[in-house]
PDB file of N, CA and C in Angstrom:
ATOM      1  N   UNK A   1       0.834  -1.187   0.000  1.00  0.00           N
ATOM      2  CA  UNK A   1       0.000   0.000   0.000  1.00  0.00           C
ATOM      3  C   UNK A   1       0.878   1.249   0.000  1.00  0.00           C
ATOM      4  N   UNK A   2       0.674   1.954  -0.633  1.00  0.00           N
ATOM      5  CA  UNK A   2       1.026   4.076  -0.705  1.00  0.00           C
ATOM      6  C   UNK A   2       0.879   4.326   0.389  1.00  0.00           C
ATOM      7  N   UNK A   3       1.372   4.900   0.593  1.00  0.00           N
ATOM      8  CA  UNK A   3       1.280   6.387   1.738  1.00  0.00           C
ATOM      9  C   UNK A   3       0.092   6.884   1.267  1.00  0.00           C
ATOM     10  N   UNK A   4      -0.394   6.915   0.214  1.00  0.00           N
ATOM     11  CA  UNK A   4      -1.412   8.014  -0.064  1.00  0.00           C
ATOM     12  C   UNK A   4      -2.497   7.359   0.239  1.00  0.00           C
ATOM     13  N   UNK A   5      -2.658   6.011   0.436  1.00  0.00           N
ATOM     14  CA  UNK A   5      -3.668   5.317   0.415  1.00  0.00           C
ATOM     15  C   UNK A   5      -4.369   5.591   2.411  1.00  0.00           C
ATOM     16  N   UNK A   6      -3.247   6.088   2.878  1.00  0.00           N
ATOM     17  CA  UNK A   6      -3.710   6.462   4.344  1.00  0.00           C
ATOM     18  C   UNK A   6      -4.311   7.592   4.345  1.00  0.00           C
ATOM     19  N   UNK A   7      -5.166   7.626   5.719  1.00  0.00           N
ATOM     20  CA  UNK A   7      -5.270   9.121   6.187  1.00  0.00           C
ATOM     21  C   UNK A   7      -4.049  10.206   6.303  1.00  0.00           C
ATOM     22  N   UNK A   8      -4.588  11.697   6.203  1.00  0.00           N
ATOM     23  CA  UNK A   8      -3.106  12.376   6.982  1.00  0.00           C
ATOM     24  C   UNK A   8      -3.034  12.030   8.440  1.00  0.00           C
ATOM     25  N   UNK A   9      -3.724  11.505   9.230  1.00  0.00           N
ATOM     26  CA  UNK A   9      -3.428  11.323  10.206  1.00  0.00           C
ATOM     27  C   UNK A   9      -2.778   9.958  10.885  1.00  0.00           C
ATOM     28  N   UNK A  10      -2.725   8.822   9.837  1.00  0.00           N
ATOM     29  CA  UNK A  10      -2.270   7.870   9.922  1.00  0.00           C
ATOM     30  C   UNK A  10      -1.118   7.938   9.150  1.00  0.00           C
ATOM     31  N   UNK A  11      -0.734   8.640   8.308  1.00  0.00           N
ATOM     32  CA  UNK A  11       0.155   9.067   7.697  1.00  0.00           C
ATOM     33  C   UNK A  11       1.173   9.726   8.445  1.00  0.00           C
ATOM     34  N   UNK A  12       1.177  10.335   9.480  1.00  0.00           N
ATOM     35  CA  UNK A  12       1.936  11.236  10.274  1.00  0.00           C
ATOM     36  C   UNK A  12       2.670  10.458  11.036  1.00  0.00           C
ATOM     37  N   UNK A  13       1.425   9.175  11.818  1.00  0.00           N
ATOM     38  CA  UNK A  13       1.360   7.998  12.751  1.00  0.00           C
ATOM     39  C   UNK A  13       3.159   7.333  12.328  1.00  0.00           C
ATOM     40  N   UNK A  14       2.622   6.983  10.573  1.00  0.00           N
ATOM     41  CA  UNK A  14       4.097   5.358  10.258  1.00  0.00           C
ATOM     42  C   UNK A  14       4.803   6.644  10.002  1.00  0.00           C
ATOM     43  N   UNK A  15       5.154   7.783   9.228  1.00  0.00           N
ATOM     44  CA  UNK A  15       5.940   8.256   9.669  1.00  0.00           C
ATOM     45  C   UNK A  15       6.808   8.465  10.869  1.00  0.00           C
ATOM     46  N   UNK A  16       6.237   9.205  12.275  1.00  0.00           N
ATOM     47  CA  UNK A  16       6.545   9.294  13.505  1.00  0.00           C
ATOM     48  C   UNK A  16       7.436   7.913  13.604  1.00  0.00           C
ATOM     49  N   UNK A  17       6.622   6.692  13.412  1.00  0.00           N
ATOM     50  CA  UNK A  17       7.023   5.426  13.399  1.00  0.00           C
ATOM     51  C   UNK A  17       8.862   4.998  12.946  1.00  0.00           C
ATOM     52  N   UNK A  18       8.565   5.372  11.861  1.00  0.00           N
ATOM     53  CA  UNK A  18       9.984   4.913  11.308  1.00  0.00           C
ATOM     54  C   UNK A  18      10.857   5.820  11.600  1.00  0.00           C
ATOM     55  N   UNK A  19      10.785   7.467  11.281  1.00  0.00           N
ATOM     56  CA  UNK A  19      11.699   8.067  12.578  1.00  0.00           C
ATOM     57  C   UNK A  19      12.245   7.820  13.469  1.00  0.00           C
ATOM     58  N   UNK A  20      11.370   6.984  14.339  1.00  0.00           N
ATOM     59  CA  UNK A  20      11.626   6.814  15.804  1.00  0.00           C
ATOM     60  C   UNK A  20      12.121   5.115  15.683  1.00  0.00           C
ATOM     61  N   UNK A  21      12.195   4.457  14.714  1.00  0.00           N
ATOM     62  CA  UNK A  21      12.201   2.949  14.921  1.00  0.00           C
ATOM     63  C   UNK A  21      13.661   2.923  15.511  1.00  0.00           C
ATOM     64  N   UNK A  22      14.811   3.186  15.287  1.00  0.00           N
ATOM     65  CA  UNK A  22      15.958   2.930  16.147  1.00  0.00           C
ATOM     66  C   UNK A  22      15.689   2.810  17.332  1.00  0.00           C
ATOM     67  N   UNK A  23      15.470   4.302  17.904  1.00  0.00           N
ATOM     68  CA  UNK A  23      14.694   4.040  19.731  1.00  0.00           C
ATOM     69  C   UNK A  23      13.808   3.357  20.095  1.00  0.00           C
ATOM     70  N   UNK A  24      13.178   2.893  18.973  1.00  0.00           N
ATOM     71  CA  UNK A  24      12.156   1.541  19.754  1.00  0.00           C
ATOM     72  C   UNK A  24      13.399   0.236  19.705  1.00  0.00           C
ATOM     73  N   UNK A  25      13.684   0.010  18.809  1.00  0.00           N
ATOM     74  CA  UNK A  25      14.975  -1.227  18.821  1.00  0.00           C
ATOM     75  C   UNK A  25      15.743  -1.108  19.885  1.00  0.00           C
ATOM     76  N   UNK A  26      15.753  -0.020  20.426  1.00  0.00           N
ATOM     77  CA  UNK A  26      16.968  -0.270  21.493  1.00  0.00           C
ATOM     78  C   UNK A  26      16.478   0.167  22.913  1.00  0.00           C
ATOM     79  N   UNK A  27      14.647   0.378  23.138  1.00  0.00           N
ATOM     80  CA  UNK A  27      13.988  -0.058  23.638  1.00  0.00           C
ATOM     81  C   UNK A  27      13.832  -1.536  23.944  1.00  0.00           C
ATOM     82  N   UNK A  28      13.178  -1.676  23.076  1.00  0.00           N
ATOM     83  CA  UNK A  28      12.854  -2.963  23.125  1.00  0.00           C
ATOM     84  C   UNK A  28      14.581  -4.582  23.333  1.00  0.00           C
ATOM     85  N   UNK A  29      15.676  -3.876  23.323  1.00  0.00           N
ATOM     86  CA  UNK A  29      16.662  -4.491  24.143  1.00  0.00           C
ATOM     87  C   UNK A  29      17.017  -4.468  25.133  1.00  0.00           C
ATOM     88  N   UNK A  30      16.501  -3.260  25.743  1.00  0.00           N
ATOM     89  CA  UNK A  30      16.922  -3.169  27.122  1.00  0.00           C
ATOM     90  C   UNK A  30      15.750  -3.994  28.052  1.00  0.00           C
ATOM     91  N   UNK A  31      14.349  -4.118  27.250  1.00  0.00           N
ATOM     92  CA  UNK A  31      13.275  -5.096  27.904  1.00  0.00           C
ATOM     93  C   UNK A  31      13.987  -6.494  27.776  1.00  0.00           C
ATOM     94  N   UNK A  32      15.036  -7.178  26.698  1.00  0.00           N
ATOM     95  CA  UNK A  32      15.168  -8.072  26.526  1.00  0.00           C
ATOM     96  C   UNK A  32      15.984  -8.772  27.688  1.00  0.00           C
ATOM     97  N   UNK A  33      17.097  -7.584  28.417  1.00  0.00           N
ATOM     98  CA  UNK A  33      18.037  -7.945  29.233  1.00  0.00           C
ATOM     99  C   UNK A  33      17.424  -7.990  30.033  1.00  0.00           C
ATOM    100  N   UNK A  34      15.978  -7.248  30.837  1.00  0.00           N
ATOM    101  CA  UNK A  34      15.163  -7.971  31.632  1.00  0.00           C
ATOM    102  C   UNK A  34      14.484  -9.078  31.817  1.00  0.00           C
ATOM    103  N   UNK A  35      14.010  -9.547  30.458  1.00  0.00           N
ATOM    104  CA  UNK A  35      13.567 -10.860  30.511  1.00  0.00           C
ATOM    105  C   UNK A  35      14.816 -12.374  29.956  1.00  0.00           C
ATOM    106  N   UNK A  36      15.815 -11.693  29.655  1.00  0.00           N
ATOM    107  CA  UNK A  36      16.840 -12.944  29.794  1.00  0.00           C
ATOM    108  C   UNK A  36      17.114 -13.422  31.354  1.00  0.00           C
ATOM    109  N   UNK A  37      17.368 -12.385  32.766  1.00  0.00           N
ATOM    110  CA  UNK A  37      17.539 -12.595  33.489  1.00  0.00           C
ATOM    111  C   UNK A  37      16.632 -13.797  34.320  1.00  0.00           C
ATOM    112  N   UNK A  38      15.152 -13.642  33.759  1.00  0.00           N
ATOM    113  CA  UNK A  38      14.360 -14.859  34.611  1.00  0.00           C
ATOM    114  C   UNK A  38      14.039 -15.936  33.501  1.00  0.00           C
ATOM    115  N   UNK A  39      14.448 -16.269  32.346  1.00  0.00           N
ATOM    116  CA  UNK A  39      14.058 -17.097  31.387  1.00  0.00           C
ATOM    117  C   UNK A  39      14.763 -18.202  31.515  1.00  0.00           C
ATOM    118  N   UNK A  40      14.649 -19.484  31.066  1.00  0.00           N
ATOM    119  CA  UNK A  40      14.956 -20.451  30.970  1.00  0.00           C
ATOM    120  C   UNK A  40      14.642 -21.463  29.725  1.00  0.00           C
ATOM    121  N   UNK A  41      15.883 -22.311  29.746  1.00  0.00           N
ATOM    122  CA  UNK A  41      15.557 -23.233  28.613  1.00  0.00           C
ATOM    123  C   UNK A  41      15.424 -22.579  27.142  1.00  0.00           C
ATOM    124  N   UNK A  42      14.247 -23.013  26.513  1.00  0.00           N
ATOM    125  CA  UNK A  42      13.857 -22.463  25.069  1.00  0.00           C
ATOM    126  C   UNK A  42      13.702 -20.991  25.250  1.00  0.00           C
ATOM    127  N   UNK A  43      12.970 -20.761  25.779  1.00  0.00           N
ATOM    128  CA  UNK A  43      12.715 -19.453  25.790  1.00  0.00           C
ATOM    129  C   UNK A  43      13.407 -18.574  25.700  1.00  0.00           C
ATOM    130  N   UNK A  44      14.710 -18.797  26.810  1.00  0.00           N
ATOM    131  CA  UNK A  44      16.056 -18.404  26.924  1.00  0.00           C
ATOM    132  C   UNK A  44      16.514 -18.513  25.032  1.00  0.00           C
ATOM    133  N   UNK A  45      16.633 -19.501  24.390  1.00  0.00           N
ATOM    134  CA  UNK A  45      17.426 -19.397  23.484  1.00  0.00           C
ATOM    135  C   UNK A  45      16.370 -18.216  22.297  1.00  0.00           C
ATOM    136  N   UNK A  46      15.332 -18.795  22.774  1.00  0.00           N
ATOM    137  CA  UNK A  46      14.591 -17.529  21.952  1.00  0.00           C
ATOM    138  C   UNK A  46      14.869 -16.280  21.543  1.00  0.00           C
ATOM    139  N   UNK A  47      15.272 -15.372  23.099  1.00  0.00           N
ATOM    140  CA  UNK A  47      15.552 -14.678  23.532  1.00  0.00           C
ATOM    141  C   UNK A  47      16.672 -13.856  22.563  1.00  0.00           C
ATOM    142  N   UNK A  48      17.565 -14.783  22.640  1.00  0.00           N
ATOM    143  CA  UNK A  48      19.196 -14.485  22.203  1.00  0.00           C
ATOM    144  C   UNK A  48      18.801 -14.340  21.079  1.00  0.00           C
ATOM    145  N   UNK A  49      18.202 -15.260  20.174  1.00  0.00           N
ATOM    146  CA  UNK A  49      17.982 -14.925  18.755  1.00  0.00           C
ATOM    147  C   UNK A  49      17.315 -13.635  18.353  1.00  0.00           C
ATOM    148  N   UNK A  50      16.011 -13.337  19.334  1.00  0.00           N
ATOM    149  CA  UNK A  50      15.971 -11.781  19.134  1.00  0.00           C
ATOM    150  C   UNK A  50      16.593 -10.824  19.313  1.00  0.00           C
ATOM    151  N   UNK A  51      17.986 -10.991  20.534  1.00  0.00           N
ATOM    152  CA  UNK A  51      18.691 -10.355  20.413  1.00  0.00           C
ATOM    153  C   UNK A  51      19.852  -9.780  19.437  1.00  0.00           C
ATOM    154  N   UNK A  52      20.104 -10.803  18.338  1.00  0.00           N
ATOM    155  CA  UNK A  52      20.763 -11.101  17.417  1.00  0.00           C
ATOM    156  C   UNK A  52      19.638 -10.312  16.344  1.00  0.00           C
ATOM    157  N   UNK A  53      18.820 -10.220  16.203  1.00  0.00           N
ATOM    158  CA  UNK A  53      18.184  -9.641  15.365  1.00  0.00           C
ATOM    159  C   UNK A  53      18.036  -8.086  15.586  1.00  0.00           C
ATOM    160  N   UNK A  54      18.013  -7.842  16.720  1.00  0.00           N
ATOM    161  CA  UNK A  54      17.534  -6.472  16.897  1.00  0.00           C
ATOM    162  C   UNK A  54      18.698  -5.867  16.916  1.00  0.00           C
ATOM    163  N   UNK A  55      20.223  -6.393  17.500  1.00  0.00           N
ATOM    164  CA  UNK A  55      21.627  -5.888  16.880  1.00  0.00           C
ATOM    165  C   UNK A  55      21.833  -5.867  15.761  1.00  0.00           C
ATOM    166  N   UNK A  56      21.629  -6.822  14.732  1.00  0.00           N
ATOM    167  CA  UNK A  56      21.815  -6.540  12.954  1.00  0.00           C
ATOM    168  C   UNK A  56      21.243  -5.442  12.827  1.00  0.00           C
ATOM    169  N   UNK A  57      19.674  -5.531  13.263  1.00  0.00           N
ATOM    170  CA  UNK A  57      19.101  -4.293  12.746  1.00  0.00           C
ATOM    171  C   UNK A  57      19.490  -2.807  13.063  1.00  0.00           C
ATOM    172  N   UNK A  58      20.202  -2.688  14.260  1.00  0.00           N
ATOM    173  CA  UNK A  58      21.135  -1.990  14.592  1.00  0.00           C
ATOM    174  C   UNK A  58      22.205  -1.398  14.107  1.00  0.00           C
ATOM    175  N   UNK A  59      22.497  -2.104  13.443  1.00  0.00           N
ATOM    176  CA  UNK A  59      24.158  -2.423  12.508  1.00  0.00           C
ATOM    177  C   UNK A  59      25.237  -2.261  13.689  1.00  0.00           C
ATOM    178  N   UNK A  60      25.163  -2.617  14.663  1.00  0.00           N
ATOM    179  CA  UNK A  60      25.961  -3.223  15.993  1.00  0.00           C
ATOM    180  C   UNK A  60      27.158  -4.195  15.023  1.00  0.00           C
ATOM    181  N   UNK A  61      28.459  -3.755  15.340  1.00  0.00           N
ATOM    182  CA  UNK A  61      29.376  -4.788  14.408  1.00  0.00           C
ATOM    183  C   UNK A  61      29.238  -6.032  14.634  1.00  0.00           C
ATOM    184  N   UNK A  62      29.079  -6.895  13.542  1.00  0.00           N
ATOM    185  CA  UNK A  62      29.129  -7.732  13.786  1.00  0.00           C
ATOM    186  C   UNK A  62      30.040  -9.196  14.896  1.00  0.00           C
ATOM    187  N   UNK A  63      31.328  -8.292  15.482  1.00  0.00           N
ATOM    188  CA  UNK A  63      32.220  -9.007  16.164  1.00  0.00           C
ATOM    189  C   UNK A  63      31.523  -8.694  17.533  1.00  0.00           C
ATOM    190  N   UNK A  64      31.145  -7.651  17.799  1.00  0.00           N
ATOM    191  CA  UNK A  64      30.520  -7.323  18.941  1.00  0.00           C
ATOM    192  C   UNK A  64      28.960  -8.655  19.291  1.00  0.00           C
ATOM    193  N   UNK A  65      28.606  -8.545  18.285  1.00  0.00           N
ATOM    194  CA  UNK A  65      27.197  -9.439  18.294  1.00  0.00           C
ATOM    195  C   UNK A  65      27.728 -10.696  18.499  1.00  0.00           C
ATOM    196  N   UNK A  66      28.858 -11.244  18.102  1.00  0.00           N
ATOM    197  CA  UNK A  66      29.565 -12.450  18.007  1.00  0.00           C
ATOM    198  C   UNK A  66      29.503 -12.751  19.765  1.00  0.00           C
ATOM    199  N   UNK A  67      30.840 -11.776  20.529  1.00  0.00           N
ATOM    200  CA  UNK A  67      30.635 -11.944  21.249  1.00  0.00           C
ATOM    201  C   UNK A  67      29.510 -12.117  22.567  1.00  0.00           C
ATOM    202  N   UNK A  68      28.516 -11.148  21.965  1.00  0.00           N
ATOM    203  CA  UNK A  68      27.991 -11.281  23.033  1.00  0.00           C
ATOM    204  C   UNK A  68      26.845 -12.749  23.014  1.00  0.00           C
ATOM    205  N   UNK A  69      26.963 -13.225  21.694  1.00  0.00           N
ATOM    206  CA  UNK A  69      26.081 -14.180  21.436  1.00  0.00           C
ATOM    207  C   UNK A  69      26.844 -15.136  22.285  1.00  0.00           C
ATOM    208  N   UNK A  70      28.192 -15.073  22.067  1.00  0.00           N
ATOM    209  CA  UNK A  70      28.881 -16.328  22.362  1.00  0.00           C
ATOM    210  C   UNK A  70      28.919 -16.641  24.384  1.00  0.00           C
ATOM    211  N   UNK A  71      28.714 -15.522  24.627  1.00  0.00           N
ATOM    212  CA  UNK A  71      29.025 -15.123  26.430  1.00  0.00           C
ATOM    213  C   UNK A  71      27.843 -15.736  26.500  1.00  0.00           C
ATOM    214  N   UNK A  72      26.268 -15.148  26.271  1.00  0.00           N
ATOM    215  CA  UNK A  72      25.019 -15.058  26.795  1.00  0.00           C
ATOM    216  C   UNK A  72      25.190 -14.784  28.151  1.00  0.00           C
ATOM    217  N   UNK A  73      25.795 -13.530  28.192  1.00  0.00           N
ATOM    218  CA  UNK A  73      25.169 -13.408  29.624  1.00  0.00           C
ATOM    219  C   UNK A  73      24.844 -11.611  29.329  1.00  0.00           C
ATOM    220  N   UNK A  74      23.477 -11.862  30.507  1.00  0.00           N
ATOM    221  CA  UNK A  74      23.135 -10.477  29.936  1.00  0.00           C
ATOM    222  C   UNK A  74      23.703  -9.412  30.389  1.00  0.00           C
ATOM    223  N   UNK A  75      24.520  -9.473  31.351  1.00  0.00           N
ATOM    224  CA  UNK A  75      24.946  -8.001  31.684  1.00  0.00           C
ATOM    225  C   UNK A  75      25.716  -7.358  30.725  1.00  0.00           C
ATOM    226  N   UNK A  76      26.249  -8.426  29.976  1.00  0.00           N
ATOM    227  CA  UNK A  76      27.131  -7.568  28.685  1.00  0.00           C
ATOM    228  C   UNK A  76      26.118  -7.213  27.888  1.00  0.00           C
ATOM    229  N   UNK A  77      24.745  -7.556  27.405  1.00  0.00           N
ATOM    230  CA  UNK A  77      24.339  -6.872  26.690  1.00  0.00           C
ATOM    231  C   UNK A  77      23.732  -5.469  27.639  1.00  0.00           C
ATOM    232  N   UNK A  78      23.741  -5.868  28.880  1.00  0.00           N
ATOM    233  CA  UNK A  78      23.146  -4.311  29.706  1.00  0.00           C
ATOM    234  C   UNK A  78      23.922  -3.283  28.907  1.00  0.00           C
ATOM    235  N   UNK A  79      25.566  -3.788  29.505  1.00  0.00           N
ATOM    236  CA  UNK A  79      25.654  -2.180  28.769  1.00  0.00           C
ATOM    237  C   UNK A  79      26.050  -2.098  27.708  1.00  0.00           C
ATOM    238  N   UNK A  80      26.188  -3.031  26.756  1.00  0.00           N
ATOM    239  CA  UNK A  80      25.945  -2.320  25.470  1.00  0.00           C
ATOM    240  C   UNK A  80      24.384  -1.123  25.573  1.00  0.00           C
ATOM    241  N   UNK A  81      23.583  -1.418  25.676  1.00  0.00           N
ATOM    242  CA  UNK A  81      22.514  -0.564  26.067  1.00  0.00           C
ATOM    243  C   UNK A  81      22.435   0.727  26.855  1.00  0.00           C
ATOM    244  N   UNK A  82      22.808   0.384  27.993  1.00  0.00           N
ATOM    245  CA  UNK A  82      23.251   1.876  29.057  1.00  0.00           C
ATOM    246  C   UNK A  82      24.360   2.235  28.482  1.00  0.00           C
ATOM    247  N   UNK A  83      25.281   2.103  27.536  1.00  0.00           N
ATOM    248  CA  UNK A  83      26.063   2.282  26.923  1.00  0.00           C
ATOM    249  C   UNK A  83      25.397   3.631  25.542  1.00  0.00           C
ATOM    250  N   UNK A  84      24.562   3.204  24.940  1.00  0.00           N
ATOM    251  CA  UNK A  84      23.744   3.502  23.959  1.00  0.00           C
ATOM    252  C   UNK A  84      22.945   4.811  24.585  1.00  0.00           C
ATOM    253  N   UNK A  85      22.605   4.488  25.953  1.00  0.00           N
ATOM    254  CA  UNK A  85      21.521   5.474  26.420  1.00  0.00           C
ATOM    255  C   UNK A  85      22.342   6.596  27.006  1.00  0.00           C
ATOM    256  N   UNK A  86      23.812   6.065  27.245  1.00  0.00           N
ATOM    257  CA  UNK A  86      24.562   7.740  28.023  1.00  0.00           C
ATOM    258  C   UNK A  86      25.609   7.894  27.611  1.00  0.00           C
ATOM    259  N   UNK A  87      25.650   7.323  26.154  1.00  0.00           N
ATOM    260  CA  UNK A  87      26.856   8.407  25.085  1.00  0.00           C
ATOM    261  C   UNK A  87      26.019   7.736  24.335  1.00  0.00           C
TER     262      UNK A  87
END
């Protein structure tokens, strides 16, 4: 579908949207390092794979993603994140 095919007001909406999609991605990682901490099993590996996704989408270097895939532990991805949020 067009853009034109929206309202202007839904139009403004996926705009705002994709603007802002980085800060939701790196939102939505810092929820992840909360829920790696109580997960287990599958879920746990779930987890990591979204994490791996939401760093590509990032363009996070890839050696960095390496490692932290390879550690799984989340405090290294904490601060990559609080890292992100205070520089």
């Amino acid at each position: 579908m067009a853009l034109e095919d929206y309202t202007p007001y839904q139009q403004r909406v996926i705009k705002r949207y994709y603007r802002q999609r980085g800060q939701i991605a790196w939102q939505r990682l810092a929820e992840l390092v909360s829920e790696l901490y109580v997960a287990e099993g599958k879920k746990r590996e779930r987890l990591w794979q979204d994490v791996a996704a939401h760093l590509r989408a990032l363009e996070v270097p890839e050696a960095r993603i390496a490692h932290i895939l390879q550690q799984k532990d989340p405090q290294i991805l904490a601060r990559l994140v609080k890292e992100r949020f205070n520089g």
